[in-house]
Every structure is written in C-alpha cells, then in structure tokens.
N, C-alpha and C. Protein backbone atom coordinates (compact mmCIF):
# COMPACT_ATOMS: atom_id res chain seq x y z
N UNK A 1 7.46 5.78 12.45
CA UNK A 1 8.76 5.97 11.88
C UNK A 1 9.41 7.18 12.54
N UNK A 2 10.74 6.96 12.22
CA UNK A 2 11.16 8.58 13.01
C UNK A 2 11.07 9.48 12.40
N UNK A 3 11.35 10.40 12.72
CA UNK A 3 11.25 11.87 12.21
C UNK A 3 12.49 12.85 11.88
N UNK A 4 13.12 12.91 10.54
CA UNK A 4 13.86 13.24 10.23
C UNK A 4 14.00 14.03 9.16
N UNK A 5 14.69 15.15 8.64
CA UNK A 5 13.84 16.00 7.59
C UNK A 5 15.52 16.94 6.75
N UNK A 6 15.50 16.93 5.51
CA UNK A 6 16.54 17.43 4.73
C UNK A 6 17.56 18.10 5.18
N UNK A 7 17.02 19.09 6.48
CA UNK A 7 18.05 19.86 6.92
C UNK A 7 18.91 19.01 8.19
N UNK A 8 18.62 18.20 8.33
CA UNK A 8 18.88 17.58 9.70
C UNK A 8 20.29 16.06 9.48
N UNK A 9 21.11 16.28 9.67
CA UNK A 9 22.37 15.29 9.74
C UNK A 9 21.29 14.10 9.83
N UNK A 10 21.76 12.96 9.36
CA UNK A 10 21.05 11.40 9.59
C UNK A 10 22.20 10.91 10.60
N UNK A 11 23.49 11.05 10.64
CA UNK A 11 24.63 10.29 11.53
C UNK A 11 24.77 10.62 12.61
N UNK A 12 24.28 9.92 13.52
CA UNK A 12 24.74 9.36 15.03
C UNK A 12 25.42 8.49 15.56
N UNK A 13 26.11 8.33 16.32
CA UNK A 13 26.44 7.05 17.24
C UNK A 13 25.19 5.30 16.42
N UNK A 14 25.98 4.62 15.97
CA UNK A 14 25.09 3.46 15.63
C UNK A 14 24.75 2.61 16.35
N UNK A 15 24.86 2.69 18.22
CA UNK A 15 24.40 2.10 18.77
C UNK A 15 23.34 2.96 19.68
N UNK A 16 22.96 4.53 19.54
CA UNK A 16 22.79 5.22 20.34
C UNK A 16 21.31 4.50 20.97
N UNK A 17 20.36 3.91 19.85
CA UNK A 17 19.35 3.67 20.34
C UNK A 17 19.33 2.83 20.65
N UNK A 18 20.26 2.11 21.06
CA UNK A 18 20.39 0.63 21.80
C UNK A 18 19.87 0.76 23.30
N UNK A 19 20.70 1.83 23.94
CA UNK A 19 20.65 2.35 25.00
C UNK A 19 20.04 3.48 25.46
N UNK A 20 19.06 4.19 24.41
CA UNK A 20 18.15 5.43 24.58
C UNK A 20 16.59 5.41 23.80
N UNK A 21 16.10 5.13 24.90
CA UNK A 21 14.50 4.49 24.42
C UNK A 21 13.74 5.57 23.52
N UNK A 22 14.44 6.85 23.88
CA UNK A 22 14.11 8.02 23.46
C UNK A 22 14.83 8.41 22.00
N UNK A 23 15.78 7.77 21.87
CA UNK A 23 16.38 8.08 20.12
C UNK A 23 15.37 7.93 18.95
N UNK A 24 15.07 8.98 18.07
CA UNK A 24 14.45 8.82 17.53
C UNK A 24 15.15 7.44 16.08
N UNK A 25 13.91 6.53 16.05
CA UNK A 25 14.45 5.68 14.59
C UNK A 25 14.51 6.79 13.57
N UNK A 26 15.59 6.23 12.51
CA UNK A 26 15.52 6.46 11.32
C UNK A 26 14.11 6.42 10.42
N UNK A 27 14.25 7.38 9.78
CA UNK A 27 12.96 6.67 8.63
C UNK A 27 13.60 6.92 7.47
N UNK A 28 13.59 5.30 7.03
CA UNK A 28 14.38 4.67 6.14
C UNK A 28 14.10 5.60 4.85
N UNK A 29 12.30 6.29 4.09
CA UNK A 29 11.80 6.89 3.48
C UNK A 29 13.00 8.12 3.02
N UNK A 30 12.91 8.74 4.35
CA UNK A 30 13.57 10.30 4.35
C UNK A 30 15.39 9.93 4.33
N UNK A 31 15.85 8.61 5.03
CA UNK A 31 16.97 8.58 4.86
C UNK A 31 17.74 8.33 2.96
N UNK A 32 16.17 7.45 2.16
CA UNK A 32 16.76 7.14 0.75
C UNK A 32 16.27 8.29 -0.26
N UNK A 33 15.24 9.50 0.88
CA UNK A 33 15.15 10.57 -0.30
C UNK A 33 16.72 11.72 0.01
N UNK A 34 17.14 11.93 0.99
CA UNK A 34 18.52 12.23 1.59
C UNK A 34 19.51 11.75 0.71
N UNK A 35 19.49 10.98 0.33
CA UNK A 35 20.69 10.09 -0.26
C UNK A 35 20.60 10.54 -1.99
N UNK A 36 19.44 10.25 -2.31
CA UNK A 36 19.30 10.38 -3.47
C UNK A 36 19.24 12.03 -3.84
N UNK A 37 18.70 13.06 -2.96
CA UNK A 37 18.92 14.07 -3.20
C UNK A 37 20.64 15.00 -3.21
N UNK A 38 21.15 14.20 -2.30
CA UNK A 38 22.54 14.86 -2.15
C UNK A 38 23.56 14.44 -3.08
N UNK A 39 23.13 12.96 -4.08
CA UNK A 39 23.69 12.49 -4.63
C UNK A 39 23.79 13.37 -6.32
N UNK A 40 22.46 13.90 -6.45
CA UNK A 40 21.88 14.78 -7.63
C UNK A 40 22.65 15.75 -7.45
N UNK A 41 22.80 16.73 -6.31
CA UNK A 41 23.69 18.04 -6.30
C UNK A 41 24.66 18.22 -6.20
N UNK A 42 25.62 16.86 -5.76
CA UNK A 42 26.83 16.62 -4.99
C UNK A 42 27.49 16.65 -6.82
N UNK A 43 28.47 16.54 -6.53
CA UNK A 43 29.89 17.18 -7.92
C UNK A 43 30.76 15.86 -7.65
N UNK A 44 31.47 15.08 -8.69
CA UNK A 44 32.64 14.56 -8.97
C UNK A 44 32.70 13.55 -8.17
N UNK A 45 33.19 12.88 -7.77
CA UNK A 45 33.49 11.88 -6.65
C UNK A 45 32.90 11.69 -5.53
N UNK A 46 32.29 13.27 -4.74
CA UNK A 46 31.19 13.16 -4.28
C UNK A 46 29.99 12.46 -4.68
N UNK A 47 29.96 12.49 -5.63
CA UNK A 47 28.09 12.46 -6.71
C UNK A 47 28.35 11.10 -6.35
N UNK A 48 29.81 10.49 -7.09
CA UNK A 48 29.52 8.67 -7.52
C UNK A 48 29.58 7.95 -6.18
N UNK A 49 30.42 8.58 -5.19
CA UNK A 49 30.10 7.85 -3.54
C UNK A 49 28.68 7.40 -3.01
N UNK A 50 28.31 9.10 -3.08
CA UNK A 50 26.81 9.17 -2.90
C UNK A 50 25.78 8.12 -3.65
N UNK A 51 26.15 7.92 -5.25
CA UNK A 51 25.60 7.26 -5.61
C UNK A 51 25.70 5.64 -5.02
N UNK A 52 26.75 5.27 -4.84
CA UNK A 52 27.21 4.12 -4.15
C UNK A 52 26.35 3.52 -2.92
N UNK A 53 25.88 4.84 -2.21
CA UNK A 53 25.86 4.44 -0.72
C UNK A 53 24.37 4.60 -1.21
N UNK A 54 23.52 5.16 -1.92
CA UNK A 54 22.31 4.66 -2.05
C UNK A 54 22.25 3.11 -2.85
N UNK A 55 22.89 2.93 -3.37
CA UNK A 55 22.74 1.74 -4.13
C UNK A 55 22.68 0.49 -2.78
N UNK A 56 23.52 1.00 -2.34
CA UNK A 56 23.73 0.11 -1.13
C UNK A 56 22.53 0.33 0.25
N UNK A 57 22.62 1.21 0.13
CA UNK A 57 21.10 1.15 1.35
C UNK A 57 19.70 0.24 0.55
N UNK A 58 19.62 0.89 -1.06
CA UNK A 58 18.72 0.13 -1.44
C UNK A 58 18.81 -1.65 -1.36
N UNK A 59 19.87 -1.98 -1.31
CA UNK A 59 20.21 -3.46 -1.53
C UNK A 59 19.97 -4.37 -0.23
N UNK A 60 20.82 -3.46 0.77
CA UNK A 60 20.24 -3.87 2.21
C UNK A 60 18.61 -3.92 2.38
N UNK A 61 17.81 -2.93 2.19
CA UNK A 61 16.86 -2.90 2.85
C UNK A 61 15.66 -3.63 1.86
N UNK A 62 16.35 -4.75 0.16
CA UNK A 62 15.62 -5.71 -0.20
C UNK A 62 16.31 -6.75 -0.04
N UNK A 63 17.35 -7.12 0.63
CA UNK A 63 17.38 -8.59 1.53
C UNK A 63 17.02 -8.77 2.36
N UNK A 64 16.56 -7.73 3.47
CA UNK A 64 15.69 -7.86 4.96
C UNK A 64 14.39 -7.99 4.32
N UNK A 65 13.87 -7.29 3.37
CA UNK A 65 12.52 -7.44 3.11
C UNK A 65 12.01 -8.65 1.97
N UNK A 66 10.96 -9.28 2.30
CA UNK A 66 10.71 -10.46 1.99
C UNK A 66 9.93 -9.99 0.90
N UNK A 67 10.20 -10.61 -0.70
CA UNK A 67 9.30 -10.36 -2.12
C UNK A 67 9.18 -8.68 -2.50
N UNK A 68 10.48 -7.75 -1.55
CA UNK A 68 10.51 -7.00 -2.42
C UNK A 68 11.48 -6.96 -3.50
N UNK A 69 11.44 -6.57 -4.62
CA UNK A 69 12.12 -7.16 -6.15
C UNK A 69 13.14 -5.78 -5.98
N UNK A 70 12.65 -4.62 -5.54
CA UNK A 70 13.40 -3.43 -6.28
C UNK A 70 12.94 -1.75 -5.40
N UNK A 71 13.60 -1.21 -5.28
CA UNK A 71 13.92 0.39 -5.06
C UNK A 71 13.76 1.33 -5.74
N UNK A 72 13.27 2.41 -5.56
CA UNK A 72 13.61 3.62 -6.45
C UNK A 72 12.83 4.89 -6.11
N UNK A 73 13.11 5.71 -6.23
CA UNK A 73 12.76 7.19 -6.06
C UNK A 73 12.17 7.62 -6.99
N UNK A 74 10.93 7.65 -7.07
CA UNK A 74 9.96 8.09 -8.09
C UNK A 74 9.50 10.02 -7.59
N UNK A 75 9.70 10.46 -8.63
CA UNK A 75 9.61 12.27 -8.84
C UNK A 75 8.30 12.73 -8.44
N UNK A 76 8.45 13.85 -8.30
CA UNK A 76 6.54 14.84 -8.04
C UNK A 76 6.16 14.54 -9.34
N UNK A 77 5.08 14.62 -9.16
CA UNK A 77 4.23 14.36 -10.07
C UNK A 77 2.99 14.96 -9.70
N UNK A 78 2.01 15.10 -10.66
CA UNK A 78 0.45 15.92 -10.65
C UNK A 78 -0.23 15.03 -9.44
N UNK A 79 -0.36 13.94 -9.44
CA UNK A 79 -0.65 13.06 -8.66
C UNK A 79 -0.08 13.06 -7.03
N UNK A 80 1.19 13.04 -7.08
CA UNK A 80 2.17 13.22 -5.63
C UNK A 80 2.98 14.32 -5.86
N UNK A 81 2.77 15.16 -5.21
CA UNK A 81 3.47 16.63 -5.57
C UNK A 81 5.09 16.67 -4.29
N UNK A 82 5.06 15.71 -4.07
CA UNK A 82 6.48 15.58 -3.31
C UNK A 82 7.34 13.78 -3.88
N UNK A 83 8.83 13.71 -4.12
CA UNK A 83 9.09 12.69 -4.50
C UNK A 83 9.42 11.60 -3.75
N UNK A 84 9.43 10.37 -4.02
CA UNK A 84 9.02 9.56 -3.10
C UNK A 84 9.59 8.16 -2.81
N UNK A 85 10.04 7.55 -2.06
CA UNK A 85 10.43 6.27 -2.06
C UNK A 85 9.39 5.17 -2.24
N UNK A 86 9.31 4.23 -3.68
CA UNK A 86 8.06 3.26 -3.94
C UNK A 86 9.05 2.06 -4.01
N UNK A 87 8.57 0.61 -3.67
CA UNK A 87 9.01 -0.42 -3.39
C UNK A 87 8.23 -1.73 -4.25
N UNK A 88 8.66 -1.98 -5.04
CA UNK A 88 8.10 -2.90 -6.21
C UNK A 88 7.71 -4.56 -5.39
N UNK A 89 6.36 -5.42 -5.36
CA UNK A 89 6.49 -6.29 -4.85
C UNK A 89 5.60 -6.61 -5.90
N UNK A 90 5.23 -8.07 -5.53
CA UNK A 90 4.77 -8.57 -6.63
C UNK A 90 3.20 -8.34 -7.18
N UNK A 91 2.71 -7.23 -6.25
CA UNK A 91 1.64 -6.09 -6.59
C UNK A 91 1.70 -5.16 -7.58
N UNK A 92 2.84 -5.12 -7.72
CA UNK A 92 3.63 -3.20 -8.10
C UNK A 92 3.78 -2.76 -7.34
N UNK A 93 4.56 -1.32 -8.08
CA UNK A 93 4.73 -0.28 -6.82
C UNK A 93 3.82 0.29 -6.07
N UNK A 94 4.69 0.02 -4.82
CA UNK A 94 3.97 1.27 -3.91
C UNK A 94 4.35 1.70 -2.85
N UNK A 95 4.24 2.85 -2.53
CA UNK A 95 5.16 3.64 -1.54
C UNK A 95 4.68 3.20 -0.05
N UNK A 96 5.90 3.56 0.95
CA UNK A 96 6.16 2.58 1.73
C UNK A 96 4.94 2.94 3.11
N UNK A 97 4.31 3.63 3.19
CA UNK A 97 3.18 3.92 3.89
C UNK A 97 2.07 2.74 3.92
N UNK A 98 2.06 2.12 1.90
CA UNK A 98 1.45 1.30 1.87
C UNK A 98 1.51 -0.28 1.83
N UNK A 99 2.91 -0.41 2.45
CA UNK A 99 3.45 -1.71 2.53
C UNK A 99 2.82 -2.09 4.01
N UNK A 100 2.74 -3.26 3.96
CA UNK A 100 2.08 -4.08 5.32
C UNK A 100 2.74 -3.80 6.42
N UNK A 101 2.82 -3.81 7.63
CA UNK A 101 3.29 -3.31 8.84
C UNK A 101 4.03 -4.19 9.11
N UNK A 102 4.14 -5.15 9.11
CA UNK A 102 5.14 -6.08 8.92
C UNK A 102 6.78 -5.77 8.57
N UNK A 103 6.29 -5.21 7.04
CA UNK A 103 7.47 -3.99 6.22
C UNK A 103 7.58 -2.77 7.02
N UNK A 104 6.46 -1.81 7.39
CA UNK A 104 6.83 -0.87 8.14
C UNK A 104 8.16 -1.06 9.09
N UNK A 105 7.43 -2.18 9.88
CA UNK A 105 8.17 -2.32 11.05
C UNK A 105 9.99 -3.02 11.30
N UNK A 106 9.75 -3.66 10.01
CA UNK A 106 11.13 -4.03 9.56
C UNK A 106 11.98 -2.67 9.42
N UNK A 107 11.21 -2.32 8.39
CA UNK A 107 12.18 -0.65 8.14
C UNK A 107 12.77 0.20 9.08
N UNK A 108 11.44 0.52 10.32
CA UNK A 108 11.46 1.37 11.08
C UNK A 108 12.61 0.63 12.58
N UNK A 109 12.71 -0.70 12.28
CA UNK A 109 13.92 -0.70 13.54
C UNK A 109 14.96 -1.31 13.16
N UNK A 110 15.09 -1.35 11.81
CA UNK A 110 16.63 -1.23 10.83
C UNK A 110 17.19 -0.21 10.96
C-alpha cells in the first residue's frame, strides 16, 4: 500500500500515477482515517462536507469490493491502541490488513 501519513496532503494530479511508476498509491486505510479525522475537528459546513466525502469514499470502495456489507472507523482501544479502518464481510469485522489480497489489491490500485 502506499505510504501516506496525517500530516501529508492526499491530493495530487488524478492521473499522476498513470504515467509515474514511481507515484506512490494511496492507502485507502490512511486516506478513510484522514477523512474521518478532519471531519471530527473541522467546524460548520466544513464538518458536514467532510462528512459527505467520507460517506462517499466509503460507498465507492463497497461496490468495487465483492461481499463487503459496510465501513467504519473503529476507535483505540486496550486491544488496538491506534484507530482503525475495519470492513464487515460475511465473517465480521476486520481490518483491512486482514482482508484477502485480492481486497488488498483492489484497494491499493483504486
């Protein structure tokens, strides 16, 4: 997955890696904890956009993916001390490390 991290803009050119073997992918993970975090701190019209555009990344990325039901950002916890993107299939949840590579790989060149 790529490598991308809170402090770091997610927006580039949307074709950049078309033509640069070297662009790093998105990782879809860090792009829906991004979203969901800026959406929590963001104020007024900001907040509900923000909220929007995660709703919408979540929606996209369960029609590409096959028998996943649902999205969501699950909190630290004693267990996972950082919060996390988990993906409901007809297993239960589970975060996206542990989805089949199949899913990885969908994600990672979306």
């Amino acid at each position: 997955m790529g490598k991308f991290s809170l402090a770091e803009s997610l927006e580039s050119p949307n074709s950049l890696s078309l033509f640069n073997e070297g662009t790093p992918l998105i990782n879809a993970e860090e792009w829906l904890l991004q979203t969901d975090y800026a959406a929590w701190t963001a104020a007024g019209g900001l907040r509900d956009r923000l909220n929007h555009q995660l709703s919408q990344i979540i929606e996209i990325l369960k029609r590409i993916l096959p028998d996943i039901e649902d999205i969501r950002i699950a909190p630290a916890d004693e267990e996972n001390p950082r919060p996390r993107a988990e993906f409901l299939t007809p297993y239960g949840w589970v975060n996206i490390n542990n989805l089949g590579l199949g899913y990885r790989t969908a994600i990672a060149g979306w």
